[in-house]
C-alpha atoms as a PDB file:
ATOM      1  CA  UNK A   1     -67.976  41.176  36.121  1.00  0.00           C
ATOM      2  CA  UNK A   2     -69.819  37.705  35.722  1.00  0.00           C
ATOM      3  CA  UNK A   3     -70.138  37.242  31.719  1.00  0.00           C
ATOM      4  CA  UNK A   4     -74.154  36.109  32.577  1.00  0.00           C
ATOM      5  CA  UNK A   5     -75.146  39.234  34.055  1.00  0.00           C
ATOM      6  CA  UNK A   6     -72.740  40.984  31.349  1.00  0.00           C
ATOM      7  CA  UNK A   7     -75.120  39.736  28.496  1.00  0.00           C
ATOM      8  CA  UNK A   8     -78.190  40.802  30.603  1.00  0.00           C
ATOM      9  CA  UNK A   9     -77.054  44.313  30.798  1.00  0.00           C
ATOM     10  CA  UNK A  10     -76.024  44.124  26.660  1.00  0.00           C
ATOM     11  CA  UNK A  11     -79.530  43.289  26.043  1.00  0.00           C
ATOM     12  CA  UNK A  12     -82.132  44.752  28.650  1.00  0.00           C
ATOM     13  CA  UNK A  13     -80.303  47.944  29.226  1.00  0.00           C
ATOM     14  CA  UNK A  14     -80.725  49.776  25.439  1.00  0.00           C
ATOM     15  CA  UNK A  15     -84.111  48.097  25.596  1.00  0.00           C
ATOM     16  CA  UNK A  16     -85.387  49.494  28.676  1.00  0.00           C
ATOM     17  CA  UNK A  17     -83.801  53.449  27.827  1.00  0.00           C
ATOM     18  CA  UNK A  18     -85.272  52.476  24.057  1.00  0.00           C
ATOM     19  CA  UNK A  19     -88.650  51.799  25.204  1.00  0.00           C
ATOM     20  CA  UNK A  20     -88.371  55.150  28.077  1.00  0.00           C
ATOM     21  CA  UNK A  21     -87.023  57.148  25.482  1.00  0.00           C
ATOM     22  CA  UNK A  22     -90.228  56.256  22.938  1.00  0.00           C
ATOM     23  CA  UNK A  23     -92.247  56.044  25.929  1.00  0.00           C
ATOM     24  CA  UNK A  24     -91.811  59.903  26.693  1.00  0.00           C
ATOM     25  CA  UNK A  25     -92.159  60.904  23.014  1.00  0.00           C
ATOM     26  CA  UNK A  26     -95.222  59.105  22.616  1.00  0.00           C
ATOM     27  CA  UNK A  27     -96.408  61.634  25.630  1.00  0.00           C
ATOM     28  CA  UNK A  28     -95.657  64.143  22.934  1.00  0.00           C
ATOM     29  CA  UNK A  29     -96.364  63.422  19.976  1.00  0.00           C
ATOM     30  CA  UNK A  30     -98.938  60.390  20.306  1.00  0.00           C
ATOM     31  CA  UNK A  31     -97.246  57.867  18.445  1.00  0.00           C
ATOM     32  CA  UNK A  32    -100.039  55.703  18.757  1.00  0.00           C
ATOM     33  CA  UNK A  33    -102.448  57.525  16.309  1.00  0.00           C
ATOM     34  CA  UNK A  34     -98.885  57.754  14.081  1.00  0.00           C
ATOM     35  CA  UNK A  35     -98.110  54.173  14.036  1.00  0.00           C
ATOM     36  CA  UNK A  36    -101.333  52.653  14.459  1.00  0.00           C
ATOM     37  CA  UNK A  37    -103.019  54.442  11.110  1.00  0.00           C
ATOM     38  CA  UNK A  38    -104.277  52.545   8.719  1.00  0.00           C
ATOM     39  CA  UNK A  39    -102.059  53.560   5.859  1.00  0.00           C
ATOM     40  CA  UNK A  40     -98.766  53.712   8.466  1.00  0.00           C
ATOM     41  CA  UNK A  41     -96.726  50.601   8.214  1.00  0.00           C
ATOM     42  CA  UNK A  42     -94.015  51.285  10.313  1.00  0.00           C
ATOM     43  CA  UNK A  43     -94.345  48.334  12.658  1.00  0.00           C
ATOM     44  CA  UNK A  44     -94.281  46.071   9.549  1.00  0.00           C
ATOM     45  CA  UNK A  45     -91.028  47.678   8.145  1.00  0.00           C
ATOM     46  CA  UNK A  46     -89.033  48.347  10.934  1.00  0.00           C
ATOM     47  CA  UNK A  47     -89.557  44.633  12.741  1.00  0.00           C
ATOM     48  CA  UNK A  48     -88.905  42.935   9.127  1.00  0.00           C
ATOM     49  CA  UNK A  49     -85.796  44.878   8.213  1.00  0.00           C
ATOM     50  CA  UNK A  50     -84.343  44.129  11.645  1.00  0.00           C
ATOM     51  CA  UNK A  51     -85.368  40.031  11.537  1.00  0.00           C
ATOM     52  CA  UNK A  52     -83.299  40.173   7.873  1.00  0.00           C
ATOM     53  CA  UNK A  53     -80.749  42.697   8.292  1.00  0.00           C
ATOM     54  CA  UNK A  54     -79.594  41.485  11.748  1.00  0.00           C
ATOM     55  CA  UNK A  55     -79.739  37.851  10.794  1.00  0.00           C
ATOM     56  CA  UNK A  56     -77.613  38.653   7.445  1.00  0.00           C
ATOM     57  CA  UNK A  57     -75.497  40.466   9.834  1.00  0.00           C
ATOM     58  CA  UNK A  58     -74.490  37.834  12.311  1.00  0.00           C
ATOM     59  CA  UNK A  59     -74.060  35.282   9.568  1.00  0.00           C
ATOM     60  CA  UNK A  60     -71.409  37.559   8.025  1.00  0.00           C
ATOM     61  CA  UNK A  61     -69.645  38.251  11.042  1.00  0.00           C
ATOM     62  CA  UNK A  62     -69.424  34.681  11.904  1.00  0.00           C
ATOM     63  CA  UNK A  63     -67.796  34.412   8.646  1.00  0.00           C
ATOM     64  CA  UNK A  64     -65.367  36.817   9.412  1.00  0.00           C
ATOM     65  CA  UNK A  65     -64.850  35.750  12.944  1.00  0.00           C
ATOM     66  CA  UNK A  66     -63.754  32.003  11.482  1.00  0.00           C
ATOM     67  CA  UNK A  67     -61.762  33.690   8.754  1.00  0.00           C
ATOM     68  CA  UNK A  68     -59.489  35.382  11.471  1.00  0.00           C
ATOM     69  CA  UNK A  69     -59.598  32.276  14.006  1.00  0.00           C
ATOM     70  CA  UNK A  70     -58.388  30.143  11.374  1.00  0.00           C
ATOM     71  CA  UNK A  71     -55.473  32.497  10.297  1.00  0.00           C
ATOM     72  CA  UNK A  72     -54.217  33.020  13.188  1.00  0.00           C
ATOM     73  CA  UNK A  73     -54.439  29.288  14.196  1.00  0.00           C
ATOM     74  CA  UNK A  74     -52.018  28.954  10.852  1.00  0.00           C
ATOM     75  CA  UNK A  75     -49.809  31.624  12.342  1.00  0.00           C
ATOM     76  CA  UNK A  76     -49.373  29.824  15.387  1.00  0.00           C
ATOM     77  CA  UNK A  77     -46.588  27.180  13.545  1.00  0.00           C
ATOM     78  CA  UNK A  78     -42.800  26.826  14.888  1.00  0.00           C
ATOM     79  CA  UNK A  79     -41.101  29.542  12.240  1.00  0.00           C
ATOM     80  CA  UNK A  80     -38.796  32.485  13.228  1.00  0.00           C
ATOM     81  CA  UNK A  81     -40.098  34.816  15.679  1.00  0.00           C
ATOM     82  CA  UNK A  82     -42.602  32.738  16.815  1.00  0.00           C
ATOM     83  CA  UNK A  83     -41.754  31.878  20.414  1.00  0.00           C
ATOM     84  CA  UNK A  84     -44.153  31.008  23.048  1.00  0.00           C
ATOM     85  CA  UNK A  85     -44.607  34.555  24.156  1.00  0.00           C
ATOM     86  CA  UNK A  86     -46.018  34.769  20.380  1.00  0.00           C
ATOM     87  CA  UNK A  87     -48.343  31.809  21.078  1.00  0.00           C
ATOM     88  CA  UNK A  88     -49.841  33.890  24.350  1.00  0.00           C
ATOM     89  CA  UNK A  89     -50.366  36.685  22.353  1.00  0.00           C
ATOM     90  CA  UNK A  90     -52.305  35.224  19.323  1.00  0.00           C
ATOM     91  CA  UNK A  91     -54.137  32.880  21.960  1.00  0.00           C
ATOM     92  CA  UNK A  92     -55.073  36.285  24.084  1.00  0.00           C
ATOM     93  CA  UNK A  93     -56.458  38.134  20.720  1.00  0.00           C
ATOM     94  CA  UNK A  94     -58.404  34.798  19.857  1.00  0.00           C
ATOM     95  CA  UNK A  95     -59.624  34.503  23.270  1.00  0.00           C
ATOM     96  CA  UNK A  96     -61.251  38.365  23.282  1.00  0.00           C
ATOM     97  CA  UNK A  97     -62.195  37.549  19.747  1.00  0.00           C
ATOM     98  CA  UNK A  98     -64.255  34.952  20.173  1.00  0.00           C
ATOM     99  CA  UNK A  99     -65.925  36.254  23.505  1.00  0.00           C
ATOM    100  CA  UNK A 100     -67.047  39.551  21.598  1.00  0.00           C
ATOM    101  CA  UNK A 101     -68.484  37.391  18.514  1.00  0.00           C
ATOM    102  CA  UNK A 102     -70.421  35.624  21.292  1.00  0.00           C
ATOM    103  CA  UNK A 103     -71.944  38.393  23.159  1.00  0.00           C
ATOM    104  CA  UNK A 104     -72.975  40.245  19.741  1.00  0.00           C
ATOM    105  CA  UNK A 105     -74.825  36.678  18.396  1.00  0.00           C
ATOM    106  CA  UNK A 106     -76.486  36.426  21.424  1.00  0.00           C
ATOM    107  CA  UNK A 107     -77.859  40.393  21.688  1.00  0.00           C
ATOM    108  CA  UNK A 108     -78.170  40.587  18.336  1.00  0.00           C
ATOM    109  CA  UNK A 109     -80.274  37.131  18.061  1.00  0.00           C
ATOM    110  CA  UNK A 110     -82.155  37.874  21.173  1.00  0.00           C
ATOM    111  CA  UNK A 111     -82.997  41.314  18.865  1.00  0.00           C
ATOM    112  CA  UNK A 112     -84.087  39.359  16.399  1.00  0.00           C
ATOM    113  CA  UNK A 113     -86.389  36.855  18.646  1.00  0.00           C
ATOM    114  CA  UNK A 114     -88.220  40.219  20.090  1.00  0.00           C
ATOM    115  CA  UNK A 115     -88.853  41.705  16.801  1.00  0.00           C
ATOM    116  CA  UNK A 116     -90.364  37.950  15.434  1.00  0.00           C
ATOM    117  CA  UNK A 117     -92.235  38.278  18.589  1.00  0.00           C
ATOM    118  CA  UNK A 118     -93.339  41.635  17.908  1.00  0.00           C
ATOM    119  CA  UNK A 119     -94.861  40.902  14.080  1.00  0.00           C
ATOM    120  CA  UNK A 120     -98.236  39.177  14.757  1.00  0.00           C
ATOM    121  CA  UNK A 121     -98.379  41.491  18.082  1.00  0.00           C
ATOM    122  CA  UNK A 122     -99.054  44.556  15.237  1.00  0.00           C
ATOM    123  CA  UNK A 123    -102.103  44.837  15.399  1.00  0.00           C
ATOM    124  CA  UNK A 124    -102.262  44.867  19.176  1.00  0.00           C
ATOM    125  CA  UNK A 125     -99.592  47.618  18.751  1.00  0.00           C
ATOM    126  CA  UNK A 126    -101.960  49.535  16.720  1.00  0.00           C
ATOM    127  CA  UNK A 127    -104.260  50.712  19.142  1.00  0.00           C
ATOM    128  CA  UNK A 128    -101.964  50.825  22.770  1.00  0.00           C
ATOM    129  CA  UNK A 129     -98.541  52.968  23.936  1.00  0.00           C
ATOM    130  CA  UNK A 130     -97.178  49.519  24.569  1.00  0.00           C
ATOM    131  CA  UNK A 131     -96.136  49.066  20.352  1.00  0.00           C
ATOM    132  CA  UNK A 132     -94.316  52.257  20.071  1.00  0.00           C
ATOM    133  CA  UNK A 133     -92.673  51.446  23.641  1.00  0.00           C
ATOM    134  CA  UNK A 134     -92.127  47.963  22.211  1.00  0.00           C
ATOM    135  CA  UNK A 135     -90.388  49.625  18.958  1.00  0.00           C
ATOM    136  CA  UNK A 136     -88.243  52.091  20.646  1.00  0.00           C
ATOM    137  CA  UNK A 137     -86.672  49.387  22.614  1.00  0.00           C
ATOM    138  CA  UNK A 138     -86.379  47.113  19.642  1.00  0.00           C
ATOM    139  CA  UNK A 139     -84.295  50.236  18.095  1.00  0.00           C
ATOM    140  CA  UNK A 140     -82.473  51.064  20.538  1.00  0.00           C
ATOM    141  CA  UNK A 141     -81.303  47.210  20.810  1.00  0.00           C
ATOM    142  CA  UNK A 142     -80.389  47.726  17.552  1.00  0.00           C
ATOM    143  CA  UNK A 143     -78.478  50.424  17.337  1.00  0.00           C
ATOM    144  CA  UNK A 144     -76.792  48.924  20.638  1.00  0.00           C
ATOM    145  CA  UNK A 145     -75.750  45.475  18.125  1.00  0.00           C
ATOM    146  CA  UNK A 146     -74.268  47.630  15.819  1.00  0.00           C
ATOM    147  CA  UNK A 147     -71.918  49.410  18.885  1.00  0.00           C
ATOM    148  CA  UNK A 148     -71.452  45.766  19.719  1.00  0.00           C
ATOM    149  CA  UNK A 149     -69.929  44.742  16.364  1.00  0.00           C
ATOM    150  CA  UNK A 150     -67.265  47.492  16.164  1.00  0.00           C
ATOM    151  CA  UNK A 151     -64.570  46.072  18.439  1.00  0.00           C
ATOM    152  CA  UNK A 152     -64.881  42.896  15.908  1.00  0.00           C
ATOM    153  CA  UNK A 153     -64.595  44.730  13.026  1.00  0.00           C
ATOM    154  CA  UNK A 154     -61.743  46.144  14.452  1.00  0.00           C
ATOM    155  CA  UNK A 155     -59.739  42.870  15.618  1.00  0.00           C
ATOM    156  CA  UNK A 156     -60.464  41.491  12.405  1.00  0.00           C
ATOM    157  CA  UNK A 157     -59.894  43.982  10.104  1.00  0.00           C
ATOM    158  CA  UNK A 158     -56.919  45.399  11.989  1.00  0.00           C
ATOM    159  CA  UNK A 159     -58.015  48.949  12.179  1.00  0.00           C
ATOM    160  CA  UNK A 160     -57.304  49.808  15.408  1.00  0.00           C
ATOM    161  CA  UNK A 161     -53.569  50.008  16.585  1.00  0.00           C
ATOM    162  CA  UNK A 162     -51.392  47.022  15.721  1.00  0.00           C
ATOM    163  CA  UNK A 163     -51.579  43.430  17.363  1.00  0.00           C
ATOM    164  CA  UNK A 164     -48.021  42.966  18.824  1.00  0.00           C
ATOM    165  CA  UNK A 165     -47.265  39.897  16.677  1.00  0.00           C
ATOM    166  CA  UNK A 166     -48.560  41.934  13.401  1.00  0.00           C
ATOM    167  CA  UNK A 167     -45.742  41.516  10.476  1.00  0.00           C
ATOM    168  CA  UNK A 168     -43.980  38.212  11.575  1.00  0.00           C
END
């Protein structure tokens, strides 16, 4: 699959069933009059939390990303065991690495440009459908980052079954 339309589908997809998803329960449960009350913050909370928390987030994982580049880029030395079929390996596993970090910054930063986009849109949000619509798909983008950063957490922290060049 072409890695542009890829990202596209990372990032519109969970917003679009985010937004239906909200959309519906606002049908029920008329989220406008629950979100757009006076003494009802939620807009305020949820965009905030996800402009720090996400921006904390990729900042971390970028961290983590260069810790694991740069120790397997050590690894990669002549020693015993450590043929070129070695080599392929580590450069395969940096290769998937690095494309994974890349397509969780740029969700996960496009998450955080709609929800800095969506802060002086609050009181707009207040009195139409389109703020809770807006919300749910912010959410559901969300959520979506976090799915995004597991196969990372698992390359770097080695949780999932061994790498085949893991002991040498």
């Amino acid at each position: 699959m072409n890695k542009k339309l890829e990202y596209h589908i990372n990032i519109f997809l969970p917003l679009v069933v985010g937004g239906l998803v909200v959309y519906v329960l606002n049908y029920f449960l008329d989220l406008v009059k629950v979100f757009g009350n006076p003494s009802s913050y939620v807009y305020y909370y949820v965009f905030s939390t996800i402009v720090q928390g996400y921006v904390a987030l990729v900042a971390f994982f970028g961290t983590l990303a260069v810790f694991k580049l740069q120790r397997d880029d050590s690894r990669k030395s002549p020693g015993v065991g450590r043929d070129e079929k070695f080599t392929d390996e580590l450069n395969t596993a940096q290769r998937s690495l690095t494309f994974d970090l890349k397509k969780f910054a740029i969700v996960c930063l496009f998450n955080v440009g709609l929800a800095l986009i969506g802060i002086p849109l609050i009181p707009l949000f207040n009195l139409y459908w389109l703020g809770s619509v807006y919300l749910g798909g912010n959410i559901a983008l969300s959520l979506w980052v976090l799915y995004l950063s597991y196969p990372i957490v698992q390359s770097v922290l080695r949780l999932d079954s061994p790498e085949p060049f893991q002991g040498r």
